[in-house]
Protein backbone atom coordinates (compact mmCIF):
# COMPACT_ATOMS: atom_id res chain seq x y z
CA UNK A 1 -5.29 -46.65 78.44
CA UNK A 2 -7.31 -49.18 76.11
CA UNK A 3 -10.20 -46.81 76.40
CA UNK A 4 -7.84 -43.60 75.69
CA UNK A 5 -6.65 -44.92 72.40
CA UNK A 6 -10.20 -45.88 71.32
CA UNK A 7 -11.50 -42.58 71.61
CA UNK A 8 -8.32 -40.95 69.99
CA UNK A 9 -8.88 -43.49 66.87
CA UNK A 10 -12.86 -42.65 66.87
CA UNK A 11 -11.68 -39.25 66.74
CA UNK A 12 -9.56 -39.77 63.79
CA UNK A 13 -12.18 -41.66 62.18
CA UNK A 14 -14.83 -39.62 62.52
CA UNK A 15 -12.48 -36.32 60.84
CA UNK A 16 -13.44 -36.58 57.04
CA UNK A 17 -12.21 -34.06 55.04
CA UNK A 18 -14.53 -33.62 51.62
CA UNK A 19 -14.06 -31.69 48.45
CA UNK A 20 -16.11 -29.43 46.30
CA UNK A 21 -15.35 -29.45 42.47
CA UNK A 22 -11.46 -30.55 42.94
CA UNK A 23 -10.47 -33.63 44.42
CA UNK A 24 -7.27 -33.37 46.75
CA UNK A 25 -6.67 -36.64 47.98
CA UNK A 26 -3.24 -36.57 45.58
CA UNK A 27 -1.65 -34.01 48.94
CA UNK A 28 -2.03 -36.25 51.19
CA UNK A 29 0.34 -36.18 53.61
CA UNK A 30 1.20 -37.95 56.87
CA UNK A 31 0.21 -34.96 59.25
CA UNK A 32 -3.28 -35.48 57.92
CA UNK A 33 -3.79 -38.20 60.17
CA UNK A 34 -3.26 -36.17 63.53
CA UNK A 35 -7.03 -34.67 64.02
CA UNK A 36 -5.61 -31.24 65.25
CA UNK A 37 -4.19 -30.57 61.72
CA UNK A 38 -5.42 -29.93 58.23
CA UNK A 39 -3.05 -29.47 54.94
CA UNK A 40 -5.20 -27.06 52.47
CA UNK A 41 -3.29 -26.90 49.44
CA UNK A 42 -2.64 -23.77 47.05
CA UNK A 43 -6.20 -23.02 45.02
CA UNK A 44 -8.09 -24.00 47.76
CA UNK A 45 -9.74 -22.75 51.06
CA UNK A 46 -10.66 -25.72 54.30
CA UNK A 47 -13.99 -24.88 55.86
CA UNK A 48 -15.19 -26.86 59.02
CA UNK A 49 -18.55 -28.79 60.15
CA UNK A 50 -19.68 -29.94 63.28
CA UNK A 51 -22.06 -32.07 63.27
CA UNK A 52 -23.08 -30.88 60.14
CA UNK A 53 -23.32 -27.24 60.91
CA UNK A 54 -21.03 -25.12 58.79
CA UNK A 55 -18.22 -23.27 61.33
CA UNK A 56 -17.14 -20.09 61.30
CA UNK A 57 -13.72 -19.45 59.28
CA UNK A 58 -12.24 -19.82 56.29
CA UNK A 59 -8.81 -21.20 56.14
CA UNK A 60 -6.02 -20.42 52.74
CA UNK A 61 -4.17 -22.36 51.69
CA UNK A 62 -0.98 -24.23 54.14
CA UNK A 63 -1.07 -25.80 57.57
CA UNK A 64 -3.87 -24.96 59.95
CA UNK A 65 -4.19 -26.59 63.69
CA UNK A 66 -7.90 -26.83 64.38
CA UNK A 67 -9.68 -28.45 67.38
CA UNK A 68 -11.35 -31.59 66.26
CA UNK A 69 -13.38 -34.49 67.37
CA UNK A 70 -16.02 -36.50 66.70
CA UNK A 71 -18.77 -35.14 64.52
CA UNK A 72 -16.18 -32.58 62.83
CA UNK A 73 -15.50 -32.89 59.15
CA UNK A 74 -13.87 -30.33 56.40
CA UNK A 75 -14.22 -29.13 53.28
CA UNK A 76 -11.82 -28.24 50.95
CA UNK A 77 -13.00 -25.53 48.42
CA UNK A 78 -11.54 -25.42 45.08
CA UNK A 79 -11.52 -21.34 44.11
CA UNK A 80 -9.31 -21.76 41.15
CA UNK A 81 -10.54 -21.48 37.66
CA UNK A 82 -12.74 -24.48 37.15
CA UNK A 83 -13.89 -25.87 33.82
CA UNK A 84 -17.18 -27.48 34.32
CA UNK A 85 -18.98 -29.52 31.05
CA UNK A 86 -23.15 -29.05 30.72
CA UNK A 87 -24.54 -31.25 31.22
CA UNK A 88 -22.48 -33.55 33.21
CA UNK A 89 -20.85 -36.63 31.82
CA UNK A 90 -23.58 -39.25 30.92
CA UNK A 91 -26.34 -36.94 31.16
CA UNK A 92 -28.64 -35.51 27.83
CA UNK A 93 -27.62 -32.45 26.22
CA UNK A 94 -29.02 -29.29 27.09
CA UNK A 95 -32.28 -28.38 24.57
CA UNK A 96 -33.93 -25.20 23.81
CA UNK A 97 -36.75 -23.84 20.70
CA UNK A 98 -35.50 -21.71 18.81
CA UNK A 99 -38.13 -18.28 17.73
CA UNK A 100 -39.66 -20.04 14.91
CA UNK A 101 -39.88 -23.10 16.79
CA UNK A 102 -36.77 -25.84 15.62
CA UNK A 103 -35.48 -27.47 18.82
CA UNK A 104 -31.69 -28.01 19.32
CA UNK A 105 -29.54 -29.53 21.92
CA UNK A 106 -26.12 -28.14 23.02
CA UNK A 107 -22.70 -29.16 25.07
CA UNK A 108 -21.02 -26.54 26.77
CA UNK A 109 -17.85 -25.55 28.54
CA UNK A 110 -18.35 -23.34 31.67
CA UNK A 111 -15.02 -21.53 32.65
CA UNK A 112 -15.86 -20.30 36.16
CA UNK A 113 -14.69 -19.17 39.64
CA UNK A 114 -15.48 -18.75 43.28
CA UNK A 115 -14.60 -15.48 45.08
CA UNK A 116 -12.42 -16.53 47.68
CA UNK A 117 -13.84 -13.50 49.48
CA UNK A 118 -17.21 -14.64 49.34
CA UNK A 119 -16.69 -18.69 49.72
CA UNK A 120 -18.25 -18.60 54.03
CA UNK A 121 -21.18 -16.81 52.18
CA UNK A 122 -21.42 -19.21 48.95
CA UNK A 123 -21.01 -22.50 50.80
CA UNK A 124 -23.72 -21.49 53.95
CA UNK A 125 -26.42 -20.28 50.90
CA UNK A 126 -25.99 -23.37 48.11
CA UNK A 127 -23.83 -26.08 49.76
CA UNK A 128 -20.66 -27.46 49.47
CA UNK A 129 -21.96 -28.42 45.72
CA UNK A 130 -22.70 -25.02 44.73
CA UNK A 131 -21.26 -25.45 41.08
CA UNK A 132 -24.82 -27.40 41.02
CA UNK A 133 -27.03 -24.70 42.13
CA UNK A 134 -25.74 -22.21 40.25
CA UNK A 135 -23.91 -23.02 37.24
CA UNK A 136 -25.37 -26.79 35.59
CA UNK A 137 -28.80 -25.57 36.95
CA UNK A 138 -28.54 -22.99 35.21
CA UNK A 139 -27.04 -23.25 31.78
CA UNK A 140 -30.08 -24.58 30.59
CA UNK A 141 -32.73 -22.03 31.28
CA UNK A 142 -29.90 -19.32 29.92
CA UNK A 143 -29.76 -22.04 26.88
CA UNK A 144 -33.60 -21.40 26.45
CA UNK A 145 -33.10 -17.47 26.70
CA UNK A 146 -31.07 -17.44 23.95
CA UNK A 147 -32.36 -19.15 21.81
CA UNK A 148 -36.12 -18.03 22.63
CA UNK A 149 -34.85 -14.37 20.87
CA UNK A 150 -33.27 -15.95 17.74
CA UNK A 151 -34.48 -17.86 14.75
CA UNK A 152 -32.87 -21.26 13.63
CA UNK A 153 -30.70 -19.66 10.95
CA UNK A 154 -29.41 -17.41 13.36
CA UNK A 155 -28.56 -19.99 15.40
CA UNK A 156 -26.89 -22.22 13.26
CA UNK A 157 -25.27 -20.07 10.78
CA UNK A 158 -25.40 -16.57 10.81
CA UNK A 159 -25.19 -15.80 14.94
CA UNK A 160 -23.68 -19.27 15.73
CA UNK A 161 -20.40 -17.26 16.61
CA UNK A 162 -22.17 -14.91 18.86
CA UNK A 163 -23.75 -17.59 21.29
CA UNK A 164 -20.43 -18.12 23.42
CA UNK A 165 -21.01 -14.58 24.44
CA UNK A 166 -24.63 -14.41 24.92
CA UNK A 167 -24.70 -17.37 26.96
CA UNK A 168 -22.05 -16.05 29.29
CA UNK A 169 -24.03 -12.73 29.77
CA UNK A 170 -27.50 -14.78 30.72
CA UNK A 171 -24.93 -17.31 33.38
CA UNK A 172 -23.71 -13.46 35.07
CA UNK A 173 -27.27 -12.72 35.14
CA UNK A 174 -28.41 -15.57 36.86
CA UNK A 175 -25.11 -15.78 39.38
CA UNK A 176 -26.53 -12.02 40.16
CA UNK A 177 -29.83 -12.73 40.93
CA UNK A 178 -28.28 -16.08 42.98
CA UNK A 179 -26.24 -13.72 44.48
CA UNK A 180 -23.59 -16.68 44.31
CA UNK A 181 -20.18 -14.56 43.97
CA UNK A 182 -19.59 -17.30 41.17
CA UNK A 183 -17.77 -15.24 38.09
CA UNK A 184 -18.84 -16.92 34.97
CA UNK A 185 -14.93 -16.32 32.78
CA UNK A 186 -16.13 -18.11 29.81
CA UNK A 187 -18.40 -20.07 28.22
CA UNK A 188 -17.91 -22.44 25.03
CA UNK A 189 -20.19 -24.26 22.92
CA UNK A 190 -18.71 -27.77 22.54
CA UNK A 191 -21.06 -29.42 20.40
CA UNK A 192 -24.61 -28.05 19.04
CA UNK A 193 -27.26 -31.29 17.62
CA UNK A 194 -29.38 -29.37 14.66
CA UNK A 195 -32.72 -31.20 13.67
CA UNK A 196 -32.94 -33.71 11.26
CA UNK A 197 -34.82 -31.53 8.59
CA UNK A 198 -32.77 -28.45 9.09
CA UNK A 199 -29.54 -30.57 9.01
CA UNK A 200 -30.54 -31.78 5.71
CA UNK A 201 -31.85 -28.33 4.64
CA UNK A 202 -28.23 -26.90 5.72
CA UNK A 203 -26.72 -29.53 4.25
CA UNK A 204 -28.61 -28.60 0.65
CA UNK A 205 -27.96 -25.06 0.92
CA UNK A 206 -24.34 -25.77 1.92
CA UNK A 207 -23.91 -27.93 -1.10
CA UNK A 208 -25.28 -25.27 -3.34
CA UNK A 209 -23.34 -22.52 -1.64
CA UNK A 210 -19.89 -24.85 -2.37
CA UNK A 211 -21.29 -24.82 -5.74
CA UNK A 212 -21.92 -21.01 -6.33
CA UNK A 213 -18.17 -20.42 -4.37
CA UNK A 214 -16.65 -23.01 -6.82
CA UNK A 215 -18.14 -21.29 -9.54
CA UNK A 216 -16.94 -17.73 -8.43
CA UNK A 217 -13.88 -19.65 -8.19
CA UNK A 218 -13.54 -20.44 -11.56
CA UNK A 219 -14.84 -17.36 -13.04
CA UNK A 220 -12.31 -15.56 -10.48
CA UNK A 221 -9.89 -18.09 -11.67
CA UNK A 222 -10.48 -17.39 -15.81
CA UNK A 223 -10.19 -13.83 -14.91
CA UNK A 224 -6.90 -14.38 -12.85
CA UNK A 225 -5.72 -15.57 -16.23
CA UNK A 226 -7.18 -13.51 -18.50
CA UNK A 227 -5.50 -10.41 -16.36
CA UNK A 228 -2.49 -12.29 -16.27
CA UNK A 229 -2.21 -12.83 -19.86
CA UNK A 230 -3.49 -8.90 -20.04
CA UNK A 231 -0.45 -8.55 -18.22
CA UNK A 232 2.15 -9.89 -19.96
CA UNK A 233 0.87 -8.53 -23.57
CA UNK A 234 1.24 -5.47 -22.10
CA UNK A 235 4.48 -6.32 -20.61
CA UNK A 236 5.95 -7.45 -23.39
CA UNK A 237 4.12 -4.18 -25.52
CA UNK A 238 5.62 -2.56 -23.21
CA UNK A 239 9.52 -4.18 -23.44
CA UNK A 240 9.09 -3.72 -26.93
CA UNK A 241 8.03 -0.01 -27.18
CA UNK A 242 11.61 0.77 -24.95
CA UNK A 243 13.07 -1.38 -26.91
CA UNK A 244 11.96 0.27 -29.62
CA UNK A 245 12.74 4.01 -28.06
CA UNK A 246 15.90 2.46 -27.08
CA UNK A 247 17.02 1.60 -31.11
CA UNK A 248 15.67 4.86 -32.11
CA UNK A 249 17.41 6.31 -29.65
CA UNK A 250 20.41 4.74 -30.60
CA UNK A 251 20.22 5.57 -34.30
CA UNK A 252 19.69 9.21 -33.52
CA UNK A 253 23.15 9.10 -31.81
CA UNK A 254 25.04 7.11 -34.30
CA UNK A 255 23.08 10.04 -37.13
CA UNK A 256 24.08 12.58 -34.34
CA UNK A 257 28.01 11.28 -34.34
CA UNK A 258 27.58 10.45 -38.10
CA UNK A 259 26.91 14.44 -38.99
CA UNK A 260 29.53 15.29 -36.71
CA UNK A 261 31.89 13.59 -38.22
CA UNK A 262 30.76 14.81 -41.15
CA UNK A 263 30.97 18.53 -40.50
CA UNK A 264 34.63 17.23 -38.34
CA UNK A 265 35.14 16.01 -41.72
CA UNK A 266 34.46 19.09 -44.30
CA UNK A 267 35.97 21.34 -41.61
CA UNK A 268 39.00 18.97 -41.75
CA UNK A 269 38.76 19.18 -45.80
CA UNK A 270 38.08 23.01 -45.78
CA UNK A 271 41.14 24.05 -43.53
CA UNK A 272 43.43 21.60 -45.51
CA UNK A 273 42.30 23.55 -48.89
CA UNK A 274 42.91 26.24 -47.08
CA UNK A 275 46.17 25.24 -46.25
CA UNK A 276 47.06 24.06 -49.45
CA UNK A 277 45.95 27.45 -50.94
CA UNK A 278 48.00 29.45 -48.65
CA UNK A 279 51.12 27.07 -48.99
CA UNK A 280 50.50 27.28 -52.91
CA UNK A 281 50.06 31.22 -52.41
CA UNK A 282 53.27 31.23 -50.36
CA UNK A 283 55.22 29.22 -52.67
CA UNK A 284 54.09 31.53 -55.93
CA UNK A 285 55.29 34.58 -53.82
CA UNK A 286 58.69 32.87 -52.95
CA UNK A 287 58.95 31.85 -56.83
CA UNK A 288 57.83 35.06 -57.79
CA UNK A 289 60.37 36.70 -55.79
CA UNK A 290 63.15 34.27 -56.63
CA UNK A 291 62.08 35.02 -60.34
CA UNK A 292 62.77 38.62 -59.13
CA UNK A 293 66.08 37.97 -57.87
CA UNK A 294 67.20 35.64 -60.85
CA UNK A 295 66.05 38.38 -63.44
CA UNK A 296 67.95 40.56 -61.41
CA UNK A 297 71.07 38.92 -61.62
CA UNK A 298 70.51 38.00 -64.90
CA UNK A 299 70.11 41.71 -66.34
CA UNK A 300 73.22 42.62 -63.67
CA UNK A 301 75.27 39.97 -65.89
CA UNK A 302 73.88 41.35 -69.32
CA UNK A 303 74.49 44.51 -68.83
CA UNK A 304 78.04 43.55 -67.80
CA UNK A 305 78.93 41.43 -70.47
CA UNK A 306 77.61 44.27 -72.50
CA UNK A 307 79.60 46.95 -70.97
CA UNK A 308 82.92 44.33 -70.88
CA UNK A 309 81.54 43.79 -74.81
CA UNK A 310 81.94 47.77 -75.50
CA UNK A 311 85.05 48.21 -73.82
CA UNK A 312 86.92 45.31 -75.16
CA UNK A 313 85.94 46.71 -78.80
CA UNK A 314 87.20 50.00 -77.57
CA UNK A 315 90.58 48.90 -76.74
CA UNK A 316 90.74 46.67 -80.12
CA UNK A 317 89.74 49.52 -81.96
CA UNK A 318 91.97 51.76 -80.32
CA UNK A 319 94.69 48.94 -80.73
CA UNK A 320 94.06 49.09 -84.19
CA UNK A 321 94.43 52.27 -84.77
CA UNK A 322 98.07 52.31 -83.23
C-alpha cells in the first residue's frame, strides 16, 4: 500500500507541464493534479514528452485524459497573437550600418503567430522556444538588410516611416526559408539610437528647418493679413458701391413717382380747364338762351303795350268824337 502511494506521488511529481511564450500557471485548477488529465486553456495547444522525446498529438484547447507517468511532461503552446520585444528585456539593442556607413541601434515590437496547423511540425524542428530561433534570431540580420540598402538620411528622416514595413517583409522572408509556419503580423520600431554626430547634425538642420517653417510662417502669416485686409476694402468697396446703386436706385424711383405725379398733376390741371371751359361754355349757352327767352318776352310785352297803347287812343279818340 505504502509502496502504491509512492509510486502514484512519483508519478505526479515527475508530470511537469511547461510553457512556450505564455505562461499558464494562472488556470490552474485542481484536476491538474490527477496525472491522467491536462487543462489546455483557450489560445493554446498541450503537446507531450516522454522522456524527452516529443509525442505524437496535438491537443486544443479543454480537458484531455492522457496516459502519464514518470518521465512524461507537457507543453503548453501559446498560438495566439504574441507581442515579442527585440532584443529581450536587459539585452543591447539591435545595430546595423547604414549604406554610407553610420551605425544605429533599434528596439522593436514583433507582432507574431504560430499556425496551429503547423505547431507538431514547429515544435519537433526549433523547440519548444521557437520564438528564439526564428523571430529574436532573426530581427537582427533583417535589421542589417535594411539598413545595408539605405543611407542614414533615409533612415532617419526621409524613409524612417517605411522601416516598419520593410522589416516585416525581411522577418516573412526568413520564417520562409526557416520554414517555421511563424506569420510575422507586424512589426514596430520602438525606439531607434542615431549617432552622436548625426544626432547633432539632425539636430542643426532641424533647428534651421524650424527656422525656415517659422519664417514661412510669418510671411504666410503677413500675407493672411494683408489678404484679409484686401478683403475687407473690397468688402466694404463693395457694400458701398450697392449702397450706392441702392440710393441711385432709389432716387430714380422717387424722380420716376415725382414725374408721374407731375404729368397725374397737369392731366389733373388740363381736364379741370377743360371742365371749367365746358361748364363756362355751357353756362354762356344757357345765358344766351335765357337772354333769348327774356328778349322774347320782353318784345311780346312791347308790342302789347303798344298795341293796348293804339287801341286805347282809338277808343278816346273815338270817345271824343261822340
Amino acid at each position: 500500500m505504502a509502496m502504491s502511494f509512492l509510486f502514484a506521488l512519483l508519478a505526479v511529481c515527475g508530470v511537469a507541464a511547461q510553457d512556450s511564450h505564455a505562461l499558464t500557471s494562472k488556470h490552474f485548477s485542481p484536476l491538474q493534479v490527477l496525472p491522467w488529465i491536462q487543462l489546455v486553456p483557450e489560445r493554446h495547444v498541450a503537446l507531450f514528452y516522454w522522456n524527452g522525446a516529443l509525442q505524437p498529438g496535438v491537443f486544443g484547447p479543454g480537458l484531455h485524459w492522457y496516459g502519464r507517468g514518470l518521465g512524461s511532461t507537457s507543453s503548453l503552446i501559446f498560438v495566439g497573437v504574441d507581442r515579442d520585444k527585440v532584443p529581450e528585456h536587459g539585452e543591447r539593442h539591435l545595430s546595423c550600418k547604414s549604406r554610407d556607413g553610420s551605425n544605429f541601434k533599434f528596439m522593436l515590437e514583433v507582432a507574431n503567430r504560430l499556425d496551429p496547423e503547423h505547431v507538431w511540425e514547429t515544435i519537433k524542428t526549433h523547440g519548444a522556444e521557437y520564438d528564439v530561433v526564428t523571430i529574436y534570431n532573426q530581427a537582427e540580420p533583417a535589421m542589417k538588410e535594411v539598413c545595408a540598402n539605405m543611407t542614414a538620411d533615409e533612415i532617419a528622416i526621409h524613409k524612417y516611416h517605411e522601416l516598419d514595413d520593410l522589416l516585416r517583409e525581411q522577418l516573412i522572408l526568413k520564417q520562409k526559408e526557416l520554414k517555421s509556419h511563424v506569420e510575422i503580423v507586424q512589426v514596430k520600431i520602438l525606439e531607434m539610437i542615431v549617432p552622436p554626430d548625426l544626432d547633432a547634425s539632425y539636430q542643426r538642420q532641424a533647428a534651421a528647418k524650424a527656422r525656415r517653417q517659422a519664417l514661412i510662417e510669418e510671411r504666410s502669416a503677413d500675407q493672411e493679413q494683408i489678404r484679409n485686409e484686401q478683403l475687407k476694402a473690397d468688402s466694404e468697396l463693395e457694400i458701398k458701391r450697392k449702397a450706392d446703386e441702392a440710393e441711385l436706385h432709389h432716387k430714380e424711383k422717387c424722380a420716376e413717382s415725382e414725374n408721374r405725379l407731375s404729368v397725374l398733376k397737369a392731366e389733373a390741371d388740363r381736364n379741370v380747364t377743360l371742365l371749367k371751359a365746358e361748364a363756362e361754355a355751357e353756362r354762356k349757352k344757357i345765358d344766351a338762351k335765357a337772354n333769348e327767352i327774356w328778349l322774347s318776352e320782353k318784345q311780346l310785352q312791347l308790342k302789347d303795350s303798344e298795341n293796348l297803347s293804339i287801341f286805347h287812343l282809338i277808343a278816346r279818340f273815338k270817345n271824343a268824337w261822340r
